[in-house]
Protein backbone atom coordinates (compact mmCIF):
# COMPACT_ATOMS: atom_id res chain seq x y z
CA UNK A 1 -20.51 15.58 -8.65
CA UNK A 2 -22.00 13.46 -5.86
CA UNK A 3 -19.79 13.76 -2.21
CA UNK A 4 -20.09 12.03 0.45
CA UNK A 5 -18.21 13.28 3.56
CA UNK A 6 -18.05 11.39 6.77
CA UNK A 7 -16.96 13.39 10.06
CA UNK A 8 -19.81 15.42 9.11
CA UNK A 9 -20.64 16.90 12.43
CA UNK A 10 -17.47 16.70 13.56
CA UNK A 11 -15.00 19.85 13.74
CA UNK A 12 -13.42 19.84 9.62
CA UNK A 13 -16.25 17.82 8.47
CA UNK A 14 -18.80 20.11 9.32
CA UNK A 15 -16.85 23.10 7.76
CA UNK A 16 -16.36 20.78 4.45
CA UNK A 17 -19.58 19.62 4.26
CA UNK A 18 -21.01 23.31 4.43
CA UNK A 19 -18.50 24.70 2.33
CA UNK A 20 -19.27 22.15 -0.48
CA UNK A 21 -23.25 22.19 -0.06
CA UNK A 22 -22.64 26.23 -0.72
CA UNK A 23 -20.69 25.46 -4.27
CA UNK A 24 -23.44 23.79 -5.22
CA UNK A 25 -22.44 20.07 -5.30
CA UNK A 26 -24.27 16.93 -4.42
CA UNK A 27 -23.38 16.41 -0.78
CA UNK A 28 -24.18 13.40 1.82
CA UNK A 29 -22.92 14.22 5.68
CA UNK A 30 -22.06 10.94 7.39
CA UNK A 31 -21.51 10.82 10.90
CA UNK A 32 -22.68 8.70 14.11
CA UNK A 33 -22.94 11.55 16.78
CA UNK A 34 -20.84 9.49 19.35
CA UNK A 35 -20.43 10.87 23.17
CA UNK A 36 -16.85 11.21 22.62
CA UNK A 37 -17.35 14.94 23.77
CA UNK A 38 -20.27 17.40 24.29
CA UNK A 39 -22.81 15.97 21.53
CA UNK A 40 -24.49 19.19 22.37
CA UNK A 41 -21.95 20.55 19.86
CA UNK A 42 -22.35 18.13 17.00
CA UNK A 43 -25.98 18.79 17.65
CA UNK A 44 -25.02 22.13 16.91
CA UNK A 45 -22.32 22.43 14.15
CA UNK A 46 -25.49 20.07 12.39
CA UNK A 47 -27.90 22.82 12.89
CA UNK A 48 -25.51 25.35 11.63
CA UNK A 49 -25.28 23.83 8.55
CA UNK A 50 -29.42 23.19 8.49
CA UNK A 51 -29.89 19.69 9.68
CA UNK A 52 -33.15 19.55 11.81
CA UNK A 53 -31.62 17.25 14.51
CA UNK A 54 -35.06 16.10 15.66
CA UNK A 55 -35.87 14.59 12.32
CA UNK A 56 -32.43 12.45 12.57
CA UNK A 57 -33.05 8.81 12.77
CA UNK A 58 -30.35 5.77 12.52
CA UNK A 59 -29.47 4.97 8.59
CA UNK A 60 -32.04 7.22 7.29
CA UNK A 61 -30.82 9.90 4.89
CA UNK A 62 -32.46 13.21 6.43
CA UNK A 63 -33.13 16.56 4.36
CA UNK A 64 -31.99 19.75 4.64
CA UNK A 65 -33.81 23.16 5.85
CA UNK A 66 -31.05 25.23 4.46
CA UNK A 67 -29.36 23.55 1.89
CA UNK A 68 -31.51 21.11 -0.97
CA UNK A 69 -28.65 19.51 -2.09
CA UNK A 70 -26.83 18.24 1.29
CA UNK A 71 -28.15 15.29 3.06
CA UNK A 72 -27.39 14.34 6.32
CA UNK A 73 -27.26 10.63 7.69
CA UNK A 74 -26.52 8.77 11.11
CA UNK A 75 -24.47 6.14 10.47
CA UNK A 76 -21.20 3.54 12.12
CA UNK A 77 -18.25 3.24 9.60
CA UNK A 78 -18.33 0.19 11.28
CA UNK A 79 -21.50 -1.23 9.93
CA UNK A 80 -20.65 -3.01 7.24
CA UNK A 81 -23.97 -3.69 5.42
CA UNK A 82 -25.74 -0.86 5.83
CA UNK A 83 -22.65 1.28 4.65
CA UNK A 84 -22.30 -0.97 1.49
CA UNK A 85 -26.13 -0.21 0.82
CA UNK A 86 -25.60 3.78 1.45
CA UNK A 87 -22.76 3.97 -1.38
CA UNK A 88 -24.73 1.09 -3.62
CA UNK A 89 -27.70 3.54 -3.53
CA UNK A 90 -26.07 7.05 -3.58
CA UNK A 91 -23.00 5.83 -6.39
CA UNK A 92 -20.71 8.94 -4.72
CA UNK A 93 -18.11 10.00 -6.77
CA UNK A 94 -15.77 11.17 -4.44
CA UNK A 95 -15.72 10.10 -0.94
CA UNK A 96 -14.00 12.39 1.66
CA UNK A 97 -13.85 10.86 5.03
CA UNK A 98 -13.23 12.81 7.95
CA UNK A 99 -14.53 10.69 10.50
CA UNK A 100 -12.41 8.96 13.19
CA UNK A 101 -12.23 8.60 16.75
CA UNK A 102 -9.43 11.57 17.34
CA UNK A 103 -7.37 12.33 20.30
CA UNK A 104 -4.18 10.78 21.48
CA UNK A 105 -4.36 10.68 25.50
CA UNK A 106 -7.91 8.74 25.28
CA UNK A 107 -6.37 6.48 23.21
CA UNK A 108 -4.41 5.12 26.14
CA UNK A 109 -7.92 4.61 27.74
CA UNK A 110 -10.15 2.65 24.86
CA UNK A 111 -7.34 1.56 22.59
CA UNK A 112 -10.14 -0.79 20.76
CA UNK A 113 -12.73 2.34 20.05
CA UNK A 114 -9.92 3.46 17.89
CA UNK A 115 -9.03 0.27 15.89
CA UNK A 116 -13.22 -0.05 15.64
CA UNK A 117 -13.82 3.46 13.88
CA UNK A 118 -10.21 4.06 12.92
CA UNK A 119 -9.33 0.78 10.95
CA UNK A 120 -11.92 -1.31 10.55
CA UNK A 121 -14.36 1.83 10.12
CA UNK A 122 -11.38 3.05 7.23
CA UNK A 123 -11.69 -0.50 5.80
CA UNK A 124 -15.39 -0.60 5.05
CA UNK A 125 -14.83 2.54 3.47
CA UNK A 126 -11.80 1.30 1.03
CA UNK A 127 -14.22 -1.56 0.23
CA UNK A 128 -17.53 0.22 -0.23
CA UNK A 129 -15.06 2.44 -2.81
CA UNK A 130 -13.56 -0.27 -4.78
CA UNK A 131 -17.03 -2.07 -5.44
CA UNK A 132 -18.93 1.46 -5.79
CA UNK A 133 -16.19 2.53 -8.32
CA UNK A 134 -15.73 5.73 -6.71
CA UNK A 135 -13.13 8.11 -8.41
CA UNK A 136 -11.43 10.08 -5.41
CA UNK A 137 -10.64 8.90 -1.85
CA UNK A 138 -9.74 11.76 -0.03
CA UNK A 139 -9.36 11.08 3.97
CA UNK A 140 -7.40 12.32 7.26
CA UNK A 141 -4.66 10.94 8.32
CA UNK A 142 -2.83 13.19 10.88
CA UNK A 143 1.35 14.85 11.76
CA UNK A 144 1.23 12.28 14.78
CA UNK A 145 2.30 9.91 12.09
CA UNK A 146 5.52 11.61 12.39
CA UNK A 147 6.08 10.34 15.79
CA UNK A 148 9.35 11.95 18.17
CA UNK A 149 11.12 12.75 14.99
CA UNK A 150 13.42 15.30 15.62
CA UNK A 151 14.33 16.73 11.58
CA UNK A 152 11.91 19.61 11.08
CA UNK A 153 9.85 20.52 9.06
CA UNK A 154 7.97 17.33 8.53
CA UNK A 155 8.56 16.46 5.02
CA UNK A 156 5.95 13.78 3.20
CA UNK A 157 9.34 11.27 2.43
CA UNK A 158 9.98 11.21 6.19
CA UNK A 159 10.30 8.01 7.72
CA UNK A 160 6.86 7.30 9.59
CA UNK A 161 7.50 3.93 10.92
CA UNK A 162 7.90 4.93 14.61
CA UNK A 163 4.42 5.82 16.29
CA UNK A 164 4.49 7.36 19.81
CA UNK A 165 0.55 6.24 20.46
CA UNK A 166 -2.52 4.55 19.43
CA UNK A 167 -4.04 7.08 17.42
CA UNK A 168 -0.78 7.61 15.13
CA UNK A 169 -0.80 3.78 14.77
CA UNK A 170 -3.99 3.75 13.23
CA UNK A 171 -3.22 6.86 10.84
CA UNK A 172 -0.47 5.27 9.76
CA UNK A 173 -2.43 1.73 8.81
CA UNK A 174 -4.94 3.97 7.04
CA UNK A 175 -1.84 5.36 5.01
CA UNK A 176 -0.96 1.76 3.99
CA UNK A 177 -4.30 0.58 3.28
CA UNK A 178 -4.83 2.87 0.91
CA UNK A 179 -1.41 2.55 -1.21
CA UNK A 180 -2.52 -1.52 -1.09
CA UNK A 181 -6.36 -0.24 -2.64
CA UNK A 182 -4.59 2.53 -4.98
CA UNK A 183 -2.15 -0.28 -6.40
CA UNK A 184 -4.25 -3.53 -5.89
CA UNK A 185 -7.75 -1.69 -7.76
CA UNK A 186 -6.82 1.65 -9.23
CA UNK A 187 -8.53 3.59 -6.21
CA UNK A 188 -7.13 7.04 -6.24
CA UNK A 189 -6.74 8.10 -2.52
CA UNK A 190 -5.30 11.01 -0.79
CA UNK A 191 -4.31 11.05 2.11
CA UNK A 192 -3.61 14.47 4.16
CA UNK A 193 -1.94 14.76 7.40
CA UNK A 194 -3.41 17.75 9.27
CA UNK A 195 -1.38 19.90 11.90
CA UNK A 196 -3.01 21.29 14.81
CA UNK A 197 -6.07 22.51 13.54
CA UNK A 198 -8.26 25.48 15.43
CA UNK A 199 -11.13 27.98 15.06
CA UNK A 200 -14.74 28.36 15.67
CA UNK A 201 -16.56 25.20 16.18
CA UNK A 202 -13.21 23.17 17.72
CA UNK A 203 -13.01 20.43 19.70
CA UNK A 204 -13.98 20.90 23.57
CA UNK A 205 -11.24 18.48 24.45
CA UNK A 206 -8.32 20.53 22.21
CA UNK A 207 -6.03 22.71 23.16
CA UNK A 208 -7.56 26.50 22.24
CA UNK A 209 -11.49 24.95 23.83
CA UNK A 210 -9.83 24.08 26.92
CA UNK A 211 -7.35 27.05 27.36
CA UNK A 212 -9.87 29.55 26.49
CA UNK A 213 -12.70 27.95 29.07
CA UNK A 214 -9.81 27.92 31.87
CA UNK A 215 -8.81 31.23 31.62
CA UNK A 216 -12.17 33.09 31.55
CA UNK A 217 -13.38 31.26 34.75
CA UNK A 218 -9.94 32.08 36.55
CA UNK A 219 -8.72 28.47 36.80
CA UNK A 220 -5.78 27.11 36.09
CA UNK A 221 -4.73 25.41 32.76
CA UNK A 222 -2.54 22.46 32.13
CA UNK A 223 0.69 23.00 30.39
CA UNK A 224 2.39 20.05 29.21
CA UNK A 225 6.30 19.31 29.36
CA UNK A 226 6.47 22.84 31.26
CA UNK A 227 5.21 24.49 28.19
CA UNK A 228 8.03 23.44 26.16
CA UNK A 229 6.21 22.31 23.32
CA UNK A 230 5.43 23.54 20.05
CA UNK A 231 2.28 23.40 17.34
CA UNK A 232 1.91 23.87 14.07
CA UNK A 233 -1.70 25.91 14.47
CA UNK A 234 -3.20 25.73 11.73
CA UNK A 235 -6.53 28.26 11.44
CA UNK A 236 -9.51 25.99 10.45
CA UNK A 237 -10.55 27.85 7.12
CA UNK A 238 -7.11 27.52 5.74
CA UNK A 239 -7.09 24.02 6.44
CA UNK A 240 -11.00 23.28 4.59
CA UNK A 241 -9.93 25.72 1.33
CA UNK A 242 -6.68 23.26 1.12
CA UNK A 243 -9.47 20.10 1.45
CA UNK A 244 -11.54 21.50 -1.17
CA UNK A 245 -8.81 22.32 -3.57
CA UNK A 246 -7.82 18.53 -3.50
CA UNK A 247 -11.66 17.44 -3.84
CA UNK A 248 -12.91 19.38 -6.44
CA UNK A 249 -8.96 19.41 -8.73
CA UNK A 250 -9.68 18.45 -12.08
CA UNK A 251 -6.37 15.53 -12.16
CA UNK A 252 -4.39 16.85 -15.58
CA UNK A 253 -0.83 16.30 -13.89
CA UNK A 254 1.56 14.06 -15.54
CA UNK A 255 3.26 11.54 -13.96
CA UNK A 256 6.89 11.59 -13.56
CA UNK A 257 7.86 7.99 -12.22
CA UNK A 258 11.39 8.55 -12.80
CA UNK A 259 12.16 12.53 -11.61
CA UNK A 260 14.55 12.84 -9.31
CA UNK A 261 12.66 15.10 -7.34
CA UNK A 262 8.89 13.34 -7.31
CA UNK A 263 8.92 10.30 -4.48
CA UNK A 264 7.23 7.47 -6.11
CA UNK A 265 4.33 8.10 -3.11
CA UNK A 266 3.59 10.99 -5.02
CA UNK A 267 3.03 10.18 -8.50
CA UNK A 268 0.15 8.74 -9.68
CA UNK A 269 -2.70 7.22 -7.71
CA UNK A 270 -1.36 7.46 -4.29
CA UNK A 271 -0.51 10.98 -2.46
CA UNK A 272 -0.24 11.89 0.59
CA UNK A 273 0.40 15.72 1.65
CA UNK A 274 0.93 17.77 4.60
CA UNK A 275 -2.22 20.33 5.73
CA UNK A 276 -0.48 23.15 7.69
CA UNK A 277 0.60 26.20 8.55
CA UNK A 278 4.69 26.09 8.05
CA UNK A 279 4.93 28.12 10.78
CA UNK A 280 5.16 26.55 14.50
CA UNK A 281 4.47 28.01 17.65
CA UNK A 282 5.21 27.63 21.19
CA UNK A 283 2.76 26.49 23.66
CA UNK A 284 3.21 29.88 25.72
CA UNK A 285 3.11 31.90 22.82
CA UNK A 286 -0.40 30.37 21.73
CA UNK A 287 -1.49 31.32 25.27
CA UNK A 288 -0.42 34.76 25.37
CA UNK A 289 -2.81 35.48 22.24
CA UNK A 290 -5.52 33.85 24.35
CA UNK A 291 -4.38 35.99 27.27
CA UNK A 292 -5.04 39.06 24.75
CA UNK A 293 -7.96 37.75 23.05
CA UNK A 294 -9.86 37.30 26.53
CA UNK A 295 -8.62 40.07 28.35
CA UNK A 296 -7.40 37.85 30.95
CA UNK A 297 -3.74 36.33 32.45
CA UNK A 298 -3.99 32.69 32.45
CA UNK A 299 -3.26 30.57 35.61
CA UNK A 300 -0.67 28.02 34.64
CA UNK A 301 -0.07 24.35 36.02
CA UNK A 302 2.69 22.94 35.07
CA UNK A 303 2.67 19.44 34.37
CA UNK A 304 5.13 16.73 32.57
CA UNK A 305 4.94 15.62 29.39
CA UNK A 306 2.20 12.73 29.02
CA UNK A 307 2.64 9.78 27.21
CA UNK A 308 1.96 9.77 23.30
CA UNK A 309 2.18 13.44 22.89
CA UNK A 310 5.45 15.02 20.77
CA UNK A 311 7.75 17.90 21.70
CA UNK A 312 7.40 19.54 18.09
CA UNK A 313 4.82 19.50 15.03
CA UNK A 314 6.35 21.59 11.78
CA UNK A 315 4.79 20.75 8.32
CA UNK A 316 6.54 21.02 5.03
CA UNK A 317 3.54 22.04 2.85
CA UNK A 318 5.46 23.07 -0.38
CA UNK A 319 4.18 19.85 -1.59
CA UNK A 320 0.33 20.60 -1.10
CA UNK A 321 1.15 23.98 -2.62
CA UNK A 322 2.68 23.12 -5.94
CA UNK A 323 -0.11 20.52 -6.22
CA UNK A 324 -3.03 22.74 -5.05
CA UNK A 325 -1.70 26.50 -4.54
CA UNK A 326 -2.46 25.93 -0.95
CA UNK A 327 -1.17 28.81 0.97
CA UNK A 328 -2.56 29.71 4.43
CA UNK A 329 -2.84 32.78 5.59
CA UNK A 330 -4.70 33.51 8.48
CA UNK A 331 -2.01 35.16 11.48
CA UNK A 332 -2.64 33.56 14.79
CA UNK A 333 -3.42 36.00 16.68
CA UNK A 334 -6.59 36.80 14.36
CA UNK A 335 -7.24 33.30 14.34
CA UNK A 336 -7.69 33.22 18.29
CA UNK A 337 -9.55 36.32 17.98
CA UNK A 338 -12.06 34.80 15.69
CA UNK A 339 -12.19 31.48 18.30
CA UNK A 340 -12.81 33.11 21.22
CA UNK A 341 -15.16 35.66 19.75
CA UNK A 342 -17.55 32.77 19.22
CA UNK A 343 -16.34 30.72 21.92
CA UNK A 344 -18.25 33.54 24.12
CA UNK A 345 -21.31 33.41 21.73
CA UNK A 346 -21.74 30.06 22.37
CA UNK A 347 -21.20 28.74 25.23
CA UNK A 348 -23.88 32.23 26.16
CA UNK A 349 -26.11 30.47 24.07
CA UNK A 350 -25.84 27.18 25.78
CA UNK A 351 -25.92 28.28 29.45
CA UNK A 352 -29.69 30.08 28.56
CA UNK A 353 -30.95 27.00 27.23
């Protein structure tokens, strides 16, 4: 089976990418190293996984030093043509796209970036799948879709009409693009709405990157809404074994158009799930285990709550699990262990070179 998976030297991407070129299938990494953060970590995540970053060039599939069968390539979502001539050549079978422009404050900032690589990036894709005839659409959407709802845990047959920013705008028009391809051409597609994701390799603009960095050069972090928020953390590993359950499921399930307990969203073609932990946490809570993990009290600065973000996140997974078995299990507190254990390894590494 031939995989392409875009995001590729992004935070999941990367993981999925690596995880899939280890089980031995056919993989292509897609991603266009952007300057949204540090690309001084892309640059590494891609060496991690044995992409030479020297030998990368613009729309030219590079090999791998580690792995024969993943190939890496540098590439827009948003350009059209020489996408359509990546999947004509390659014929992927399942496409697994990971890539976006994430992040809801900086969405308030370059609202068209997002509609660029978010929806008309996610369109090119949708296309280059229904003339490609690619079986499986697997791609991100996000729990922002959920919005200031209220009734937790976030169930999949929530209302999702209500974004609070940008960002959750453009999930949710991914969403309906893909029910329009899965009913208009037969395109299989799931969709899965990640929760708070975290571990090694995370995002220098997220939550755990930023905390951790504060606290172990004595400054003071931000804490939103006074710290009265809640995340559903969800450790990073537990989040790429649920996306390769869903990629490499062999589809035997019957569908059940009429049960009175299977949403019509969830039968056939068209699913969407929920990628989490079940189990949220408060903001000050999550800090304390950094507090422990580093050794050190944080100094906090408390600040409103800014514009797009939500109060809660709280998924409903039993969905993903009767589908896939998914069932994470990594405790926080080992979780932040793990993060800053190589958030000290690396940024070492990059202050000696």
């Amino acid at each position: 089976m031939k995989i392409l998976v875009t995001g590729a030297a992004g935070f999941i991407g990367f993981y999925v990418a690596k995880r899939l070129a280890e089980m031995n299938f056919d993989v292509v990494g897609l991603d266009n190293i952007n300057e949204y953060y540090d690309i001084n970590l892309k640059h590494a995540r891609l060496a991690e996984a044995g992409i030479d970053i020297n030998k990368i060039v613009y729309n030219k599939l590079t090999d791998n030093e580690k792995f024969g069968n993943y190939r890496f390539i540098k590439l827009n979502l948003d350009d059209q043509e020489n996408l359509a001539a990546l999947f004509s050549q390659e014929q992927f079978d399942v496409v697994c796209n990971l890539a976006a422009q994430p992040g809801v404050r900086y969405s308030l900032e370059n609202p068209f970036v997002y509609v660029n690589s978010n929806v008309v990036g996610f369109m090119n894709i949708l296309e280059c799948c229904r003339y490609n005839k690619v079986k499986h659409l697997v791609y991100a959407s996000s729990s922002s879709v959920y919005g200031m709802s209220k009734k937790v845990p976030f169930e999949e047959t929530d209302n999702v009409d209500n974004p609070v920013s940008l960002y959750a705008a453009t999930k949710k028009a991914n969403e309906l693009f893909a029910h329009t391809y899965s009913h208009l051409y037969g395109l299989k597609t799931t969709g899965l709405r990640f929760f708070t994701v975290y571990g090694p390799w995370g995002r220098p603009d997220m939550a755990p990157f930023l905390f951790t960095n504060a606290i172990l050069k004595g400054e003071p972090i931000k804490v939103f809404n006074n710290g009265d928020l809640s995340r559903d953390f969800t450790y990073v590993d537990d989040v790429v074994e649920g996306v390769i359950r869903i990629i490499t499921r062999e589809e035997v399930e019957e569908v059940k158009q009429n049960s009175e307990n299977t949403h019509s969203e969830f039968s056939g073609l068209y699913k969407i799930f929920n990628i989490g932990n079940s189990s949220p946490v408060q903001l000050m809570d999550f800090i304390r285990c950094i507090e422990k993990a580093t050794g050190k009290e944080a100094v906090l600065k408390m600040l409103p709550m800014q514009p797009g973000d939500v109060v809660s996140t709280y998924a409903d997974t039993s969905e993903l699990a009767a589908y896939v078995n998914y069932r994470p299990g990594t405790p926080l507190q080992e979780g932040i262990d793990r993060f800053v254990s190589w958030f000290k390894a690396y940024t070492s590494k990059a202050q000696q070179v």
